[in-house]
C-alpha atoms as a PDB file:
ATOM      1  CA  UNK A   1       0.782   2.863  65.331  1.00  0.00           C
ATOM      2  CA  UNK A   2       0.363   3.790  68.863  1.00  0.00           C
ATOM      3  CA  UNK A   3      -0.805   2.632  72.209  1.00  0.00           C
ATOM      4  CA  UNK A   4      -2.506   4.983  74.770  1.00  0.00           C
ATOM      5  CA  UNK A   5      -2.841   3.298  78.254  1.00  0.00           C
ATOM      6  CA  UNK A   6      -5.616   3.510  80.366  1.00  0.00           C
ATOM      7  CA  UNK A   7      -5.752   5.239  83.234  1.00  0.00           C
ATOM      8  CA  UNK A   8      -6.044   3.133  85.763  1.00  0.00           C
ATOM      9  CA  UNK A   9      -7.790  -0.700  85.773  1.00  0.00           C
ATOM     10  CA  UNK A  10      -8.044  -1.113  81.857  1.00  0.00           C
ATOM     11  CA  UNK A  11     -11.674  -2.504  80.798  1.00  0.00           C
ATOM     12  CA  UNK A  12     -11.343  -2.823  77.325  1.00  0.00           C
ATOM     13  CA  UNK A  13      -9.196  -1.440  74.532  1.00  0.00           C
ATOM     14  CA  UNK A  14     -10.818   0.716  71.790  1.00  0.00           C
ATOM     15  CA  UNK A  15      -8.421   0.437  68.099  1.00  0.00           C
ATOM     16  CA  UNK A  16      -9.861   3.890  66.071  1.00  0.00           C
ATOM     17  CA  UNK A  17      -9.473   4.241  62.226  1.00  0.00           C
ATOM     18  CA  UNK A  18      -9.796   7.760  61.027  1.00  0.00           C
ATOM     19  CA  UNK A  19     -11.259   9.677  58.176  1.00  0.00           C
ATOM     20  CA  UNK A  20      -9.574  10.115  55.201  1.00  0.00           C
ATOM     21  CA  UNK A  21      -7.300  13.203  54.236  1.00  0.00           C
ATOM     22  CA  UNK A  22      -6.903  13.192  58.566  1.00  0.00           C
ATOM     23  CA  UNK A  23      -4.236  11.845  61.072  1.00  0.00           C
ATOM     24  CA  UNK A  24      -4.843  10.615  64.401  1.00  0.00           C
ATOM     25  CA  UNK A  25      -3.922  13.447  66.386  1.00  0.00           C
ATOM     26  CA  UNK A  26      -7.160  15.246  65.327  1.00  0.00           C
ATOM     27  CA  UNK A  27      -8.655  12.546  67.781  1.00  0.00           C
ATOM     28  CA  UNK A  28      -6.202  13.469  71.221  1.00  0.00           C
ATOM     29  CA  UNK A  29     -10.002  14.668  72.907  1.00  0.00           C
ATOM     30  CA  UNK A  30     -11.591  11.354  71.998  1.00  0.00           C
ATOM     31  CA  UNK A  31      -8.362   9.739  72.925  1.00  0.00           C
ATOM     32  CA  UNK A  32      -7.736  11.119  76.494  1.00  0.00           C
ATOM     33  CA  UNK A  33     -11.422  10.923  77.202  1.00  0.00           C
ATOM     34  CA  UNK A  34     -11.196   7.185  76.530  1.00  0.00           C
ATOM     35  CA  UNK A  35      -8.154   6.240  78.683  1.00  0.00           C
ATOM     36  CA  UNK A  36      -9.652   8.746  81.430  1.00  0.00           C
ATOM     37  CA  UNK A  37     -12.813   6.143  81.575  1.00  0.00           C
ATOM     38  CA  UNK A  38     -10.769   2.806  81.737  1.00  0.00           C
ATOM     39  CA  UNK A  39      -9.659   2.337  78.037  1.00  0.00           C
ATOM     40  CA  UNK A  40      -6.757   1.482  76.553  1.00  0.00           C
ATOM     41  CA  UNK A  41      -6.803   3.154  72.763  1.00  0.00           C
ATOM     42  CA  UNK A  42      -4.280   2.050  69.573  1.00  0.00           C
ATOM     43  CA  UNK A  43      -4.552   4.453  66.845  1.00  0.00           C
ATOM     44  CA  UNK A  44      -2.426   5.562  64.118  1.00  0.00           C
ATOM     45  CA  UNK A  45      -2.423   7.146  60.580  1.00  0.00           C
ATOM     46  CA  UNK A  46      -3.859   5.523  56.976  1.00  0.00           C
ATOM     47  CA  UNK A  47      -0.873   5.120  54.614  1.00  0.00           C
ATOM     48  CA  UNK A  48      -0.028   8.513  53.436  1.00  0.00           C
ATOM     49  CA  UNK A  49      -1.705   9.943  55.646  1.00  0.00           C
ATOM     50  CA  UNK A  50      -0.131  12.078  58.623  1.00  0.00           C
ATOM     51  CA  UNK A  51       3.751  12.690  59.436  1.00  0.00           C
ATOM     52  CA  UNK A  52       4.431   9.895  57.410  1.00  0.00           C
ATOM     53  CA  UNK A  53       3.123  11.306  53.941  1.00  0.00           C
ATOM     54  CA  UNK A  54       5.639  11.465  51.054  1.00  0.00           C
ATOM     55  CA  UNK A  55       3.284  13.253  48.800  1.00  0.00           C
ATOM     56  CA  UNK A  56       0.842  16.338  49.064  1.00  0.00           C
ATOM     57  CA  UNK A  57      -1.867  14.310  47.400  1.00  0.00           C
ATOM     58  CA  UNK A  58      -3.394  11.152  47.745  1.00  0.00           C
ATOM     59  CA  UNK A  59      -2.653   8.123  45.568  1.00  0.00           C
ATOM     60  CA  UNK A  60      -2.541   4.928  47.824  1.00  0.00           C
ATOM     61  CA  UNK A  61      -4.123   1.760  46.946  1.00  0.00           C
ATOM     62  CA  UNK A  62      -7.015   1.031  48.781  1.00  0.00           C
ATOM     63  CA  UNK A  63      -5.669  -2.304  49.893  1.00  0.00           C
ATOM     64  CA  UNK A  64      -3.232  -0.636  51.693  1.00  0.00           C
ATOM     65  CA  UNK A  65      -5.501   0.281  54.246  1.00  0.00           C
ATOM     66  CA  UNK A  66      -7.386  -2.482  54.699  1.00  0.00           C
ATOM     67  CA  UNK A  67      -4.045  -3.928  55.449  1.00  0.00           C
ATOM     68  CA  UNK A  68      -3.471  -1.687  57.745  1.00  0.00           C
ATOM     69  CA  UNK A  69      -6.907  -2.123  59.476  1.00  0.00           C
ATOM     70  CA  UNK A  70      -5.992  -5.675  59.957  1.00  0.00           C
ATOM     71  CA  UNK A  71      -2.527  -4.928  61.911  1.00  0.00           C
ATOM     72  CA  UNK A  72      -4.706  -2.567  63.973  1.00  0.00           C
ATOM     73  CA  UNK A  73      -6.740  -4.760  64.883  1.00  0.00           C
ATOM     74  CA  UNK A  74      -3.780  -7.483  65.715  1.00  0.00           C
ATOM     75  CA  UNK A  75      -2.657  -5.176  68.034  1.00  0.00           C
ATOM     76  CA  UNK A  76      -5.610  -4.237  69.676  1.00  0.00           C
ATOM     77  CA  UNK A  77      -6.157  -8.139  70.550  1.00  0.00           C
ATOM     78  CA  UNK A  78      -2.670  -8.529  71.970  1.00  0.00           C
ATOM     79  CA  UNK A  79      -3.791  -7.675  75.585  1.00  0.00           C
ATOM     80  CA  UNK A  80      -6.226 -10.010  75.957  1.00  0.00           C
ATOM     81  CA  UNK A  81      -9.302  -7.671  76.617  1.00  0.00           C
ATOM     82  CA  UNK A  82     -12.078  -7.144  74.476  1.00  0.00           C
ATOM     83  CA  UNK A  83     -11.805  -4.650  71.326  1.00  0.00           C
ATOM     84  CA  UNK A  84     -13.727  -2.367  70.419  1.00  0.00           C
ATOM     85  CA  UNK A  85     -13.536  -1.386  66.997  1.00  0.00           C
ATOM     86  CA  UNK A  86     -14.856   2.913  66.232  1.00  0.00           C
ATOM     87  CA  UNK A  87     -14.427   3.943  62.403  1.00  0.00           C
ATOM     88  CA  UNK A  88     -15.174   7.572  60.786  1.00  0.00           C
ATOM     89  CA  UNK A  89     -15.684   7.988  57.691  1.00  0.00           C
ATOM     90  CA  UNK A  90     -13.979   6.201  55.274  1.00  0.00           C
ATOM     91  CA  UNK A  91     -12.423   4.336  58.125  1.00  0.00           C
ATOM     92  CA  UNK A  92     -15.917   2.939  59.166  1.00  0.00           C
ATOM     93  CA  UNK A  93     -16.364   1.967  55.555  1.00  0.00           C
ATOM     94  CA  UNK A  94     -12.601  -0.042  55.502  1.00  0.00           C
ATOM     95  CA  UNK A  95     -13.842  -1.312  59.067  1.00  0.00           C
ATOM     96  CA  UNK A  96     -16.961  -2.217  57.274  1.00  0.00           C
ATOM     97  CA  UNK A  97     -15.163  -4.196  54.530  1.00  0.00           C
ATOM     98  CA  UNK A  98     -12.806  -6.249  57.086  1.00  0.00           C
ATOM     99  CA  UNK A  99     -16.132  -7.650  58.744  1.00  0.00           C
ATOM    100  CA  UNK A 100     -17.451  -8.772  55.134  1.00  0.00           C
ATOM    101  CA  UNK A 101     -14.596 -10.206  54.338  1.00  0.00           C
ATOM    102  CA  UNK A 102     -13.419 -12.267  57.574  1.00  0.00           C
ATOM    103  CA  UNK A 103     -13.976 -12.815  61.323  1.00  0.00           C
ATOM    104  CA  UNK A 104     -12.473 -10.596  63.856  1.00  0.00           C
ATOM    105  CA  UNK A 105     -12.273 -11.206  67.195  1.00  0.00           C
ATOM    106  CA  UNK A 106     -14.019  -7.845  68.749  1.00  0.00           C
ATOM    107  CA  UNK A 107     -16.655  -6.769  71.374  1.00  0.00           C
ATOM    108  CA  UNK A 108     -18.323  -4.738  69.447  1.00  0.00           C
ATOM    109  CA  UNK A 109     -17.725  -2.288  66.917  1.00  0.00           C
ATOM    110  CA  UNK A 110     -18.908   1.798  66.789  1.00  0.00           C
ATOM    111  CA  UNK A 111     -19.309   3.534  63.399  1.00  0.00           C
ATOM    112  CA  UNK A 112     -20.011   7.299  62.857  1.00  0.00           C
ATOM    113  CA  UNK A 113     -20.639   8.669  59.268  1.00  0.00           C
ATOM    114  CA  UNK A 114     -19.373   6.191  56.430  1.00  0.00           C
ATOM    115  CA  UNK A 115     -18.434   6.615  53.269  1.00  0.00           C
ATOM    116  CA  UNK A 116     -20.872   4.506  51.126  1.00  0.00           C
ATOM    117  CA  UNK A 117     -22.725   7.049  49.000  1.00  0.00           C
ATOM    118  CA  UNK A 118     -21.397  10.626  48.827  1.00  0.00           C
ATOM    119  CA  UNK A 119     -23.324  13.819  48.804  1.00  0.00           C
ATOM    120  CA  UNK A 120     -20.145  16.122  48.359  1.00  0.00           C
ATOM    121  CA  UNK A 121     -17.779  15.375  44.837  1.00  0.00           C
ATOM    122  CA  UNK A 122     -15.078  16.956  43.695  1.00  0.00           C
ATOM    123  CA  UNK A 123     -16.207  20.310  41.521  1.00  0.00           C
ATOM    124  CA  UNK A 124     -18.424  19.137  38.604  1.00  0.00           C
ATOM    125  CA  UNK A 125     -15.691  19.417  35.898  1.00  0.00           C
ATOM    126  CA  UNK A 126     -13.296  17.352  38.177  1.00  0.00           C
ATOM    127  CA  UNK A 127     -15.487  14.672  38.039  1.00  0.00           C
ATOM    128  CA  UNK A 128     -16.387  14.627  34.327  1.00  0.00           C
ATOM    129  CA  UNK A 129     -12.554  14.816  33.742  1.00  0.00           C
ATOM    130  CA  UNK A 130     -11.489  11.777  35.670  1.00  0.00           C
ATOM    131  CA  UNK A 131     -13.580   9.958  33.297  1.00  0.00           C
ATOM    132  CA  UNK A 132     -11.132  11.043  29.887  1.00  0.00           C
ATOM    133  CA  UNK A 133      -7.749  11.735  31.286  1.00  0.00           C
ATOM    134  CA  UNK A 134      -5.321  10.362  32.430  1.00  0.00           C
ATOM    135  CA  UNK A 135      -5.547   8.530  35.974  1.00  0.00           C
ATOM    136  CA  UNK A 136      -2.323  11.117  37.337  1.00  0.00           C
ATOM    137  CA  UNK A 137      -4.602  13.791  36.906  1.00  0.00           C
ATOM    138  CA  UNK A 138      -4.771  15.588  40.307  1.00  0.00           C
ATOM    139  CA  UNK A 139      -8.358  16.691  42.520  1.00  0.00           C
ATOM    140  CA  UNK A 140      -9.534  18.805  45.313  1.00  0.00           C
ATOM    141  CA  UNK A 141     -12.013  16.931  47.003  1.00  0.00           C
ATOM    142  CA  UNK A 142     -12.658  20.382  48.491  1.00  0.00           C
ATOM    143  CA  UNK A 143     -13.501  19.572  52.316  1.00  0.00           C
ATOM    144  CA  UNK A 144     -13.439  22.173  54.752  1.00  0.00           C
ATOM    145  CA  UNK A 145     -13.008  22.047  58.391  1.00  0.00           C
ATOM    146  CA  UNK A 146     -16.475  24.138  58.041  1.00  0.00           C
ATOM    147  CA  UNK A 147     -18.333  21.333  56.029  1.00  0.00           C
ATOM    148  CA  UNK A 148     -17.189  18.818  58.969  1.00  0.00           C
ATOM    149  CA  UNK A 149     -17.665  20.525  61.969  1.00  0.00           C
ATOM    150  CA  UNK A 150     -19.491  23.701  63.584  1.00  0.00           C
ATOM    151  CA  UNK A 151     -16.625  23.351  66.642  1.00  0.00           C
ATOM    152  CA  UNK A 152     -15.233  26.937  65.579  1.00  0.00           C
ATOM    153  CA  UNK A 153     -12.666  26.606  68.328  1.00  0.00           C
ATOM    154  CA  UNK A 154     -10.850  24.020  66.010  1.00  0.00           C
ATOM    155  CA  UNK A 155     -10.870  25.992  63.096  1.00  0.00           C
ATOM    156  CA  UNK A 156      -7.526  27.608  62.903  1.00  0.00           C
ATOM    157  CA  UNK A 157      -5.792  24.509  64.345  1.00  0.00           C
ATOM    158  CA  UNK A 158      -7.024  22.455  61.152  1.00  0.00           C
ATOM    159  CA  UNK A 159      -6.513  25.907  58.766  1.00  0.00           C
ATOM    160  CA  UNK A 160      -3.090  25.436  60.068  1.00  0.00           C
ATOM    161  CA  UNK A 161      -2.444  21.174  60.103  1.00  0.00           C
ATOM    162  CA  UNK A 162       0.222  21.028  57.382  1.00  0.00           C
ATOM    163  CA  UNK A 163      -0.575  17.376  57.297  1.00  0.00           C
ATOM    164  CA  UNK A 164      -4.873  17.668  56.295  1.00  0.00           C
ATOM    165  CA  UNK A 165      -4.522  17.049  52.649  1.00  0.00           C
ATOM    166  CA  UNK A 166      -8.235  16.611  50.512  1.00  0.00           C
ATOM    167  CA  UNK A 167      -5.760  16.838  47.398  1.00  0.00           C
ATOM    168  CA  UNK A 168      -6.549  13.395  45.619  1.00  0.00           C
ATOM    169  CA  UNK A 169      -5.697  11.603  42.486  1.00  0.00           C
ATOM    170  CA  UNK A 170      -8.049  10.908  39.649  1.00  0.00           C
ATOM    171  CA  UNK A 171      -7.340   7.010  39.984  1.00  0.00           C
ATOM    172  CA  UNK A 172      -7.686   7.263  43.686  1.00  0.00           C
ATOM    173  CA  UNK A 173     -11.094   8.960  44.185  1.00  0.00           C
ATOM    174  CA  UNK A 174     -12.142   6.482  40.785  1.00  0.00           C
ATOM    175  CA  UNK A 175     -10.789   3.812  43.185  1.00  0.00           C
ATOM    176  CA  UNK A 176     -13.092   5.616  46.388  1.00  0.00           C
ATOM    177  CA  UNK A 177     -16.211   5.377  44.293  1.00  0.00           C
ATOM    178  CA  UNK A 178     -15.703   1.529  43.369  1.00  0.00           C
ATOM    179  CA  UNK A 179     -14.747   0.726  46.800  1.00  0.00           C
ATOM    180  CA  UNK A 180     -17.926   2.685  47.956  1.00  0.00           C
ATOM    181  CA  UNK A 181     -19.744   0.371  45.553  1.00  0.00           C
ATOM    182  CA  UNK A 182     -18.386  -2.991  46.731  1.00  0.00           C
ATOM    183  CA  UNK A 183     -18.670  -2.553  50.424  1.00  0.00           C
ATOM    184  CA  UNK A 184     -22.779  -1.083  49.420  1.00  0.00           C
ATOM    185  CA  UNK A 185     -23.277  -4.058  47.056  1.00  0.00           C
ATOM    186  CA  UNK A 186     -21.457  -7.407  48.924  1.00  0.00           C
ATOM    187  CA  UNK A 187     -23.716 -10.461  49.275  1.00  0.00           C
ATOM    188  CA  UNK A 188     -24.142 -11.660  52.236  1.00  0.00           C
ATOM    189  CA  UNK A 189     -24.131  -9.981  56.130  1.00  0.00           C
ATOM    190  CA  UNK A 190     -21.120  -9.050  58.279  1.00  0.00           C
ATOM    191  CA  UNK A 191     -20.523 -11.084  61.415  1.00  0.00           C
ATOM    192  CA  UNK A 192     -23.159 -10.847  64.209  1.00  0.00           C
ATOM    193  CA  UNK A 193     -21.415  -8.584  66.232  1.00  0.00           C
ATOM    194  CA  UNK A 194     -22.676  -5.670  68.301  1.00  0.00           C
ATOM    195  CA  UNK A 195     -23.121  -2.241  66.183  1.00  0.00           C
ATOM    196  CA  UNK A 196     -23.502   1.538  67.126  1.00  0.00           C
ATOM    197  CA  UNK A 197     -24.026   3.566  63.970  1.00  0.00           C
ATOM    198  CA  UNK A 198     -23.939   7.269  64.503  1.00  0.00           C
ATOM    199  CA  UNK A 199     -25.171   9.747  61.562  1.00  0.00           C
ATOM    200  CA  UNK A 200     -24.786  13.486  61.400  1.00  0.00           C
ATOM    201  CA  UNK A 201     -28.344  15.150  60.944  1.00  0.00           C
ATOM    202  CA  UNK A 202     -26.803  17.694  59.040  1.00  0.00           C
ATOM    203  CA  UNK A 203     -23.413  15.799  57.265  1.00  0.00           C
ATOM    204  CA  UNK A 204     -23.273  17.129  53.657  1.00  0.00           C
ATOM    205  CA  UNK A 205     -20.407  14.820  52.857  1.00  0.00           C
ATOM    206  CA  UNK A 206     -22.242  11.265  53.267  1.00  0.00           C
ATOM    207  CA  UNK A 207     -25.789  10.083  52.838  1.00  0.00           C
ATOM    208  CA  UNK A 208     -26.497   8.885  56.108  1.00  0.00           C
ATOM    209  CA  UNK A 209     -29.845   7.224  55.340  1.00  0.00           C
ATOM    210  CA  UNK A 210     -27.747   4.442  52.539  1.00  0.00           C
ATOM    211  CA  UNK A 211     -25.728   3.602  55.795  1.00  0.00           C
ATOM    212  CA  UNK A 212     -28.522   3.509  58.257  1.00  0.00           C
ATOM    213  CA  UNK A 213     -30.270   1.492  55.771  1.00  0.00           C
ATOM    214  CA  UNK A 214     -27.110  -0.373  55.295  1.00  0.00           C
ATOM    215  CA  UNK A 215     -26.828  -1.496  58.658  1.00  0.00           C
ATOM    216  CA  UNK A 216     -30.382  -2.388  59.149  1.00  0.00           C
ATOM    217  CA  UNK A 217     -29.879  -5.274  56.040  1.00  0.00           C
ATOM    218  CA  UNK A 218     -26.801  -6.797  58.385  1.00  0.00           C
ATOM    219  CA  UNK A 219     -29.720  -8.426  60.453  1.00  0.00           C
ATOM    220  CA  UNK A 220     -27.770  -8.159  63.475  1.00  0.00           C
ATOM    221  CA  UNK A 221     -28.825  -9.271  66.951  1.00  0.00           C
ATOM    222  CA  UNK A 222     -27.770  -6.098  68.136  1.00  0.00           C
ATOM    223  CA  UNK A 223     -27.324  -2.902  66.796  1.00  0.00           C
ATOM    224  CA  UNK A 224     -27.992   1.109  67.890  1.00  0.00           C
ATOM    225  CA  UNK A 225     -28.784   3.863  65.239  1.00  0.00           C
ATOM    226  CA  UNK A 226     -28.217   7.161  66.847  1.00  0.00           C
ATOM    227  CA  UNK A 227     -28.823  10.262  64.203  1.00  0.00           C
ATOM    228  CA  UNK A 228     -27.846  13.447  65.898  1.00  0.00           C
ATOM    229  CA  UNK A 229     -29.573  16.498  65.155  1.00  0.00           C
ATOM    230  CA  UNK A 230     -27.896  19.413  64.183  1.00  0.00           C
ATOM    231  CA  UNK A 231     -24.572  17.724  63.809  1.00  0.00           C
ATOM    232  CA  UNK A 232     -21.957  17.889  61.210  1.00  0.00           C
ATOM    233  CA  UNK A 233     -20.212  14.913  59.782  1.00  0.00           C
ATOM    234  CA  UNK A 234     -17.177  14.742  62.522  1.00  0.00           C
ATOM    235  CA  UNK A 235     -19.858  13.562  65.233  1.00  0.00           C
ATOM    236  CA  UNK A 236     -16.225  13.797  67.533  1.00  0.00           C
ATOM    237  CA  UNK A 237     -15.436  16.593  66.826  1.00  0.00           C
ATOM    238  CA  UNK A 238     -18.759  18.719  67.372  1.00  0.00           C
ATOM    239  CA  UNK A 239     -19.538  21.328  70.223  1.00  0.00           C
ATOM    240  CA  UNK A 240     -21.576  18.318  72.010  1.00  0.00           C
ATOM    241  CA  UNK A 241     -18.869  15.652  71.442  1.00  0.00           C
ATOM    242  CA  UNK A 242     -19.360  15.102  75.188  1.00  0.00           C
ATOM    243  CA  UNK A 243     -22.921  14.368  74.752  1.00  0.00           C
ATOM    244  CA  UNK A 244     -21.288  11.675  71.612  1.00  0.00           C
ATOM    245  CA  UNK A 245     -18.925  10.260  73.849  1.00  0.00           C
ATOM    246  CA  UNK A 246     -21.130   9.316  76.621  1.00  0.00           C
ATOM    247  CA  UNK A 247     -23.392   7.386  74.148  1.00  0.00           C
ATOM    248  CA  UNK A 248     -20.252   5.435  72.719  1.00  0.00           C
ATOM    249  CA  UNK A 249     -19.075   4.967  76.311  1.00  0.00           C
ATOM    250  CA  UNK A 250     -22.655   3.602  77.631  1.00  0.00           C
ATOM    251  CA  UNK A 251     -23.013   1.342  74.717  1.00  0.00           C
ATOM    252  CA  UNK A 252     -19.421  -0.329  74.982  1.00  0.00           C
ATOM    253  CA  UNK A 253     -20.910  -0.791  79.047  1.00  0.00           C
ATOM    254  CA  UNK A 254     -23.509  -2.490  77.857  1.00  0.00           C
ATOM    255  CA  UNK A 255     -21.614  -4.504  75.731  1.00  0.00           C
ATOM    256  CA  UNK A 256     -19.192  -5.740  78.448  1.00  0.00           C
ATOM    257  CA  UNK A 257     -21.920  -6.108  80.925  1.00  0.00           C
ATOM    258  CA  UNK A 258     -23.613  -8.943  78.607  1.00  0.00           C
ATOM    259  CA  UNK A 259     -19.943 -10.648  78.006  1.00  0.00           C
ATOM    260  CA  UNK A 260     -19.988 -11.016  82.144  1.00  0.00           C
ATOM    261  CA  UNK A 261     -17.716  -8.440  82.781  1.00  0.00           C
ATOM    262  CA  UNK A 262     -18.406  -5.854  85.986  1.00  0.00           C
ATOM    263  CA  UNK A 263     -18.572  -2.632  85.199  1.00  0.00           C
END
């Protein structure tokens, strides 16, 4: 993991769990952009995911990362400012699964396009085939930088990122779909926390509308649903990402203005 310092008089700190088959340094925009407005930012990469991957495919448990969410978020608290928590992805869905399960001392917490019901599988005959062989049996989920983003300028940096991997295991995306279910299905609400949900009007990896609709059954005293139009499903990534960042940035204000803080 690493630590980004603010520039200048930190406000908060912002700990960022990433996608799946990604690393963190696909975020250094979001990144800078944070510490240039006050925030400190801890980030680093899934198990096998990253410089730290042993294999060209994807086999981890997904304990593992919810695991790792927690140390995240340990080390987010550590300097005594308030955390903000900002999943993608799958990462909002693990962040998801951390507030069913326990308590977590955060400010608030942003999501953008989770992982609770896909749209986009592995080709058909992948899928019928992790059902009858064996669970080593290896997958393309088959994501494109075009499917996530219609940034073009980032295209041949991702074509070229020796460490974006949608190469999966059939036990692992088996694994995906039941954590998918458990997170979807869990009895009972998440902590009454603050929530910004952003959706991608135009993500044809995730259903947006089971998380939106997820989020409104949380019964929160708080909460922001922003659907952009037009978007792909790497809202931070997008040609407006500016437009995305000032819409985290004013809700995390608003936020810190109700816990007393000046801003």
């Amino acid at each position: 993991m690493w630590k980004w310092e603010a520039e200048g008089q930190p406000k908060a700190v912002v700990a960022i769990v990433h996608n799946a088959y990604e690393h963190h340094s696909r975020y250094a925009w979001f990144i800078q952009k944070l510490r240039n407005h006050g925030f400190h930012v801890v980030m680093g990469d899934l198990p096998g995911h990253g410089a730290q991957a042993t294999k060209s495919f994807h086999d981890e448990k997904f304990n593992t990362y919810v695991q790792y969410v927690r140390k995240l978020l340990d080390v987010g608290i550590a300097d005594g400012l308030p955390l903000f928590v900002v999943g993608h992805g799958l990462g909002s869905t693990l962040v998801m699964r951390v507030l069913q399960r326990e308590k977590i001392e955060c400010a608030g917490v942003v999501l953008s396009s989770p992982w609770l019901q896909l749209h986009h599988h592995p080709p058909k005959y992948s899928s019928v085939l992790t059902k009858l062989t064996s669970t080593s049996m290896k997958m393309n989920h088959d994501i494109s930088i075009e499917m996530l983003t219609r940034n073009d300028d980032l295209y041949m940096e991702t074509r070229e990122d020796p460490h974006y991997s949608s190469m999966v295991s059939a036990s692992w995306y088996r694994e995906l779909q039941s954590f998918m279910k458990t997170v979807l299905q869990h009895e009972g609400v998440i902590q009454d926390v603050p929530v910004l949900l952003h959706a991608a009007g135009e993500d044809i990896i995730t259903d947006v509308e089971v998380a939106r609709l997820w989020l409104m059954n949380q019964k929160l005293s708080e909460l922001q649903y922003k659907k952009w139009k037009r978007m792909y499903h790497d809202v931070y990534q997008e040609v407006e990402r500016d437009e995305v960042f000032l819409y985290t940035e004013a809700f995390m204000h608003a936020v810190l203005r109700s816990l007393g803080y000046v801003v």
